[in-house]
Protein backbone atom coordinates (compact mmCIF):
# COMPACT_ATOMS: atom_id res chain seq x y z
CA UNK A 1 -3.53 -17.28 18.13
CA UNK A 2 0.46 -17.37 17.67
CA UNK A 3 2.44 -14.96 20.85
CA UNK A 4 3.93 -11.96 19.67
CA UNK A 5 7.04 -13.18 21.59
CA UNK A 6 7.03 -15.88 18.79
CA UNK A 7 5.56 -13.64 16.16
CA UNK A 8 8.79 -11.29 15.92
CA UNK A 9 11.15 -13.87 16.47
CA UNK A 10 10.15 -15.00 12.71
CA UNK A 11 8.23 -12.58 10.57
CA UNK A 12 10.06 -10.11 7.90
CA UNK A 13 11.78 -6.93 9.63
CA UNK A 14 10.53 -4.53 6.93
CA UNK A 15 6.73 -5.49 5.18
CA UNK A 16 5.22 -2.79 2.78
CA UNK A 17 1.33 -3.51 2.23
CA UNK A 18 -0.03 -2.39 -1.14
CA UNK A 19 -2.99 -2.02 -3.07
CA UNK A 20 -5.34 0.50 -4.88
CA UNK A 21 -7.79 2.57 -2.52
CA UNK A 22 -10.50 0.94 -0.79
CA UNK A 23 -8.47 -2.79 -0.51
CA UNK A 24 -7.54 -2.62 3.03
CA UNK A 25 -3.99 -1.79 3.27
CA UNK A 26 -4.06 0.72 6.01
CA UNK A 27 -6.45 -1.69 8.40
CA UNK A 28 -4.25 -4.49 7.60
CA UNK A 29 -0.96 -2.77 8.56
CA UNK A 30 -2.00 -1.48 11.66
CA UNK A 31 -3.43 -4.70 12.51
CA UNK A 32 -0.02 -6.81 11.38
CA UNK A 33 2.03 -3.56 13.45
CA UNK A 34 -0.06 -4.40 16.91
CA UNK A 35 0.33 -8.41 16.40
CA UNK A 36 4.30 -8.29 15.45
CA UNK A 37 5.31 -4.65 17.74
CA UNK A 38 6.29 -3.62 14.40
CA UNK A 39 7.16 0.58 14.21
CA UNK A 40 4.16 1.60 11.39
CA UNK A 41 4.95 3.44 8.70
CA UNK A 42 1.54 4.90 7.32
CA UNK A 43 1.50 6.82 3.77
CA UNK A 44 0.03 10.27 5.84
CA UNK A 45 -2.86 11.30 2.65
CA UNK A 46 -4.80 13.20 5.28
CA UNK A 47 -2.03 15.93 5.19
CA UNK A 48 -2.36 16.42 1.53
CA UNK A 49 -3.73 19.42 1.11
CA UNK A 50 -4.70 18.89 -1.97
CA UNK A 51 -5.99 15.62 -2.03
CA UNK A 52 -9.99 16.62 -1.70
CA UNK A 53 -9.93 18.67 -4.49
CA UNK A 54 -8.09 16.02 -6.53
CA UNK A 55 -10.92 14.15 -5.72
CA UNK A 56 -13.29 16.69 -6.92
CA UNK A 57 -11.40 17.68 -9.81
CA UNK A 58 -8.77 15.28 -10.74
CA UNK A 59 -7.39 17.41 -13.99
CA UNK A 60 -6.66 20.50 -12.06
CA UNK A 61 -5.34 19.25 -8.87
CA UNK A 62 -3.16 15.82 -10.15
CA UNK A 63 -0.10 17.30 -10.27
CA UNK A 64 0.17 19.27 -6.89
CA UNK A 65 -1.80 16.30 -5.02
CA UNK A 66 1.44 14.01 -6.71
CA UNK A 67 4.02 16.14 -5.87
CA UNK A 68 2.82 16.74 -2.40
CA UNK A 69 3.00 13.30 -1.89
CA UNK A 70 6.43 12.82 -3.87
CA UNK A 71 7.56 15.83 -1.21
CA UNK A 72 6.70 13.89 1.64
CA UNK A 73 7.44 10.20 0.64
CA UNK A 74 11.19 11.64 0.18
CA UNK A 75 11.36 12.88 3.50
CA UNK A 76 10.13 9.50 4.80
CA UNK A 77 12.92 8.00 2.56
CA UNK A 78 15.75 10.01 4.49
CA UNK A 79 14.31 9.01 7.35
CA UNK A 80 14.43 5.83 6.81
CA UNK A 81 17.95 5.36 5.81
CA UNK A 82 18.55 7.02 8.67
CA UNK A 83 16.60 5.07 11.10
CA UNK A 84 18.35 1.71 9.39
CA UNK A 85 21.60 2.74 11.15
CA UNK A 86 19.38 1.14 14.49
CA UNK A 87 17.96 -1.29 12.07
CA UNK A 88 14.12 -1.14 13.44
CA UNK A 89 11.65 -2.99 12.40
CA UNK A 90 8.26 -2.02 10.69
CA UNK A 91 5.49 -2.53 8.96
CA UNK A 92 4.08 0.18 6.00
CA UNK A 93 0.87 0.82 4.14
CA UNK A 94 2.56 1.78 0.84
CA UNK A 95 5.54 1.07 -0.71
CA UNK A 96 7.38 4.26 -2.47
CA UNK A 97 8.48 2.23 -5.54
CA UNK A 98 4.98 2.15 -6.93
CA UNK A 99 5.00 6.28 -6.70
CA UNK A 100 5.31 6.36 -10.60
CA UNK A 101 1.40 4.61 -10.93
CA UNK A 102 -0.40 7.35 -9.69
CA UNK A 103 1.47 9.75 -11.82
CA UNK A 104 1.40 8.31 -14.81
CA UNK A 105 -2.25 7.58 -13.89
CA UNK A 106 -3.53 11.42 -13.40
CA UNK A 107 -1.13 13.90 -15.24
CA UNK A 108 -0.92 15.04 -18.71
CA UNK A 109 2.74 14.57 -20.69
CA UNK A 110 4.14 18.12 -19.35
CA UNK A 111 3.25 17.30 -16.27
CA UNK A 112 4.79 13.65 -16.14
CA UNK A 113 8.11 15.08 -17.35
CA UNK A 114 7.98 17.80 -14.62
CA UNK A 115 7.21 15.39 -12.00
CA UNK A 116 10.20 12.98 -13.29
CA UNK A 117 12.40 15.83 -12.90
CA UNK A 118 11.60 16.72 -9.75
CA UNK A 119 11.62 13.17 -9.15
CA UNK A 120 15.21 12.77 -9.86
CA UNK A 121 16.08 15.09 -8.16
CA UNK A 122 14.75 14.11 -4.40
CA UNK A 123 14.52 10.20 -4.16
CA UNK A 124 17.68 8.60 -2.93
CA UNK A 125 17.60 4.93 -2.42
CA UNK A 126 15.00 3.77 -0.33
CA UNK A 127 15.44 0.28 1.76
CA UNK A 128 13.85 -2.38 0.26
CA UNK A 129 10.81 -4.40 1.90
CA UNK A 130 11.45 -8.21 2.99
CA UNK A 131 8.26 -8.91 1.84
CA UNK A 132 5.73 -6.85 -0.06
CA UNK A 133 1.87 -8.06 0.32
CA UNK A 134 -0.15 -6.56 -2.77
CA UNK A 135 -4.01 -6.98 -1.35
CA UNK A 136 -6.37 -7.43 -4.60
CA UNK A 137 -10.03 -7.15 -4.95
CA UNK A 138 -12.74 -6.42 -8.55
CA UNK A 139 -13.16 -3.09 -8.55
CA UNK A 140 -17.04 -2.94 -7.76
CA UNK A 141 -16.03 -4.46 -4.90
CA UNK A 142 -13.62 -2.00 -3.73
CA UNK A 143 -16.05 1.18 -4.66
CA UNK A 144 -18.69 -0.87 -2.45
CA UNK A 145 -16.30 -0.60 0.21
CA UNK A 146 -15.15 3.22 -0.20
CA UNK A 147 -19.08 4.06 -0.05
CA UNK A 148 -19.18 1.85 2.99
CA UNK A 149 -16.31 3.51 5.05
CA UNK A 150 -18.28 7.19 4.12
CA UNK A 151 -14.93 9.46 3.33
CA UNK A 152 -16.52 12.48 2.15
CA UNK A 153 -13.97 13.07 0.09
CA UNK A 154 -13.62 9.91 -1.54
CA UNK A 155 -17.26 10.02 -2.21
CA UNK A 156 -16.21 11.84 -5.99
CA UNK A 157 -13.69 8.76 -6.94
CA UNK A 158 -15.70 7.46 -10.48
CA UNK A 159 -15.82 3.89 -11.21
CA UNK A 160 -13.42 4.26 -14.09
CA UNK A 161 -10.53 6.22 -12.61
CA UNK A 162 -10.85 3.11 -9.79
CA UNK A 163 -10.75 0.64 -12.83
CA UNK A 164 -8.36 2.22 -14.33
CA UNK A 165 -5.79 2.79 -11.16
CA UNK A 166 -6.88 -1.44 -10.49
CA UNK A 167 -5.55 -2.33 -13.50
CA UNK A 168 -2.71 0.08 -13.39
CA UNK A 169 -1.50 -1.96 -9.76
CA UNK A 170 -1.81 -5.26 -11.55
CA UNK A 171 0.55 -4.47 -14.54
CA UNK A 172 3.18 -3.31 -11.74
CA UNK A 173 3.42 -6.11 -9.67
CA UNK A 174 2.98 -8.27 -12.58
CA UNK A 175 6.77 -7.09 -12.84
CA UNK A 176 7.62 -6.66 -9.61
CA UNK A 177 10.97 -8.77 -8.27
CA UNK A 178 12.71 -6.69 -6.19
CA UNK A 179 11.56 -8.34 -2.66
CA UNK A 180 9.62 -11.29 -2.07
CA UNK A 181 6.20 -10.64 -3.05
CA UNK A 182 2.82 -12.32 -1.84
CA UNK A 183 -0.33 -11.52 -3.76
CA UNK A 184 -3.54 -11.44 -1.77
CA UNK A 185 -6.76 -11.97 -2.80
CA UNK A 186 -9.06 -10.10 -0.33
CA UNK A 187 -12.81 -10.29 -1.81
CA UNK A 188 -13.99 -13.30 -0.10
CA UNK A 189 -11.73 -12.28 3.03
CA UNK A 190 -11.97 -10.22 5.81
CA UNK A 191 -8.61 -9.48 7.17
CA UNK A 192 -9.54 -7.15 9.87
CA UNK A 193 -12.51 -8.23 11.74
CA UNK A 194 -12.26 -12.20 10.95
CA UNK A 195 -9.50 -13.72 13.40
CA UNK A 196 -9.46 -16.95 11.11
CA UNK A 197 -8.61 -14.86 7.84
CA UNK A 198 -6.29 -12.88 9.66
CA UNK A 199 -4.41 -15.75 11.42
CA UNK A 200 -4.09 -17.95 7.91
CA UNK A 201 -2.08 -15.34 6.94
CA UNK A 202 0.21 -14.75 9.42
CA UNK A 203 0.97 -18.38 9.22
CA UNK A 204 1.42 -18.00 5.37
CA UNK A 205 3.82 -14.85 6.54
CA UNK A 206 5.82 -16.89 9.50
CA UNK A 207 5.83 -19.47 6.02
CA UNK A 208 8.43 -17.30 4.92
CA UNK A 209 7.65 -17.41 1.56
CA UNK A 210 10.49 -16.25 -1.16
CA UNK A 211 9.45 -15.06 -5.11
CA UNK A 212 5.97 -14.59 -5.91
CA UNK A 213 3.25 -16.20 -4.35
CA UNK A 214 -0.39 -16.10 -4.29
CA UNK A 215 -2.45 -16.39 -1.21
CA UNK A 216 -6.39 -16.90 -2.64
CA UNK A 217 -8.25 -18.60 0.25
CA UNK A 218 -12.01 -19.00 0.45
CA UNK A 219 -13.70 -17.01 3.30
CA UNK A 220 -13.66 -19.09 6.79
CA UNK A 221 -16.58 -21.03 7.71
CA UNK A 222 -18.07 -19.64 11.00
């Protein structure tokens, strides 16, 4: 396995890990913050207030669940520009760009153009990522693993909101150039518990790739 010492010495300063629920993000970033000593940056949905009931009830809740979140991911914004002054380094489980999906997702056309207001209103600039990993997977593959992990909560999520919010992430990064952007395929992977997945891409990482790329490797042979 590569040092850490070497690790930070070449990885990206500022990586945002995306993808819809159930793909991994969260276990990957903390994982990729240990390796590299990276600051995490973790999207926080277990303060949402709201967020079991959206669950539950997706039409009545959508709107305060999104703006709870909009709320919060501007304060983490500030924060961030602030923090930049010391230019840290860090590694995130979400990436605030992609905060228009969900809404346009779950609320109803009063709702969106309330939300956009409001919208305007509190996001500033946020820094942009060095490198953005978008982690894919089919979508009966990522309600498999949402039943697996046993989150009460998540428990109510119906196949074809999941479809849906799957398809949703494709179209965006489909159009997404603002940082380099590396598009992983994680249904024959296992990026947590399998060192040899994990360590082919942290190679492909210390790669430094630039544009769009596609990491799609078949599951290690143990």
């Amino acid at each position: 396995m590569t040092k850490k010492s070497d690790l930070s010495r070449n990885i990206p300063r500022y990586i945002a890990i995306e993808g819809p629920i159930g793909v991994g993000k969260t276990s990957l970033t903390k994982r990729l913050a240990e390796s590299f000593n990276y600051e995490l940056l973790l999207e926080k949905s277990e303060e949402n207030p709201f967020l079991d009931r959206f669950y539950e009830n997706s039409r009545q809740h959508a709107l305060s669940a999104q703006l709870f979140f909009l709320f919060q991911r501007a304060q983490q914004i500030q924060e961030l520009r602030q923090e930049d002054l010391f230019e840290p380094v860090r590694v995130a489980d979400f990436l605030i760009d992609k905060d228009n999906l969900f809404a346009l997702q779950n609320l109803d056309a009063d709702e969106y153009e309330l939300y956009l207001k409001v919208y305007k209103h509190l996001i500033i600039e946020a820094p942009t990522p060095d490198l953005v990993i978008y982690l894919q997977a089919p979508t009966n593959i990522l309600l498999d693993r949402i039943q697996k992990r046993g989150v009460k909560a998540e428990q109510f999520i119906e196949l074809g909101y999941l479809e849906n919010l799957n398809l949703a992430y494709t179209e965006f990064f489909h159009y997404y150039h603002k940082s380099p952007l590396l598009i992983v395929n994680s249904a024959e992977i296992d990026l947590v518990s399998n060192d040899d997945d994990y360590q082919r891409l942290v190679d492909y990482i210390l790669s430094h790739p630039t544009g769009t790329n596609y990491f799609n490797p078949g599951p290690s042979l143990l």
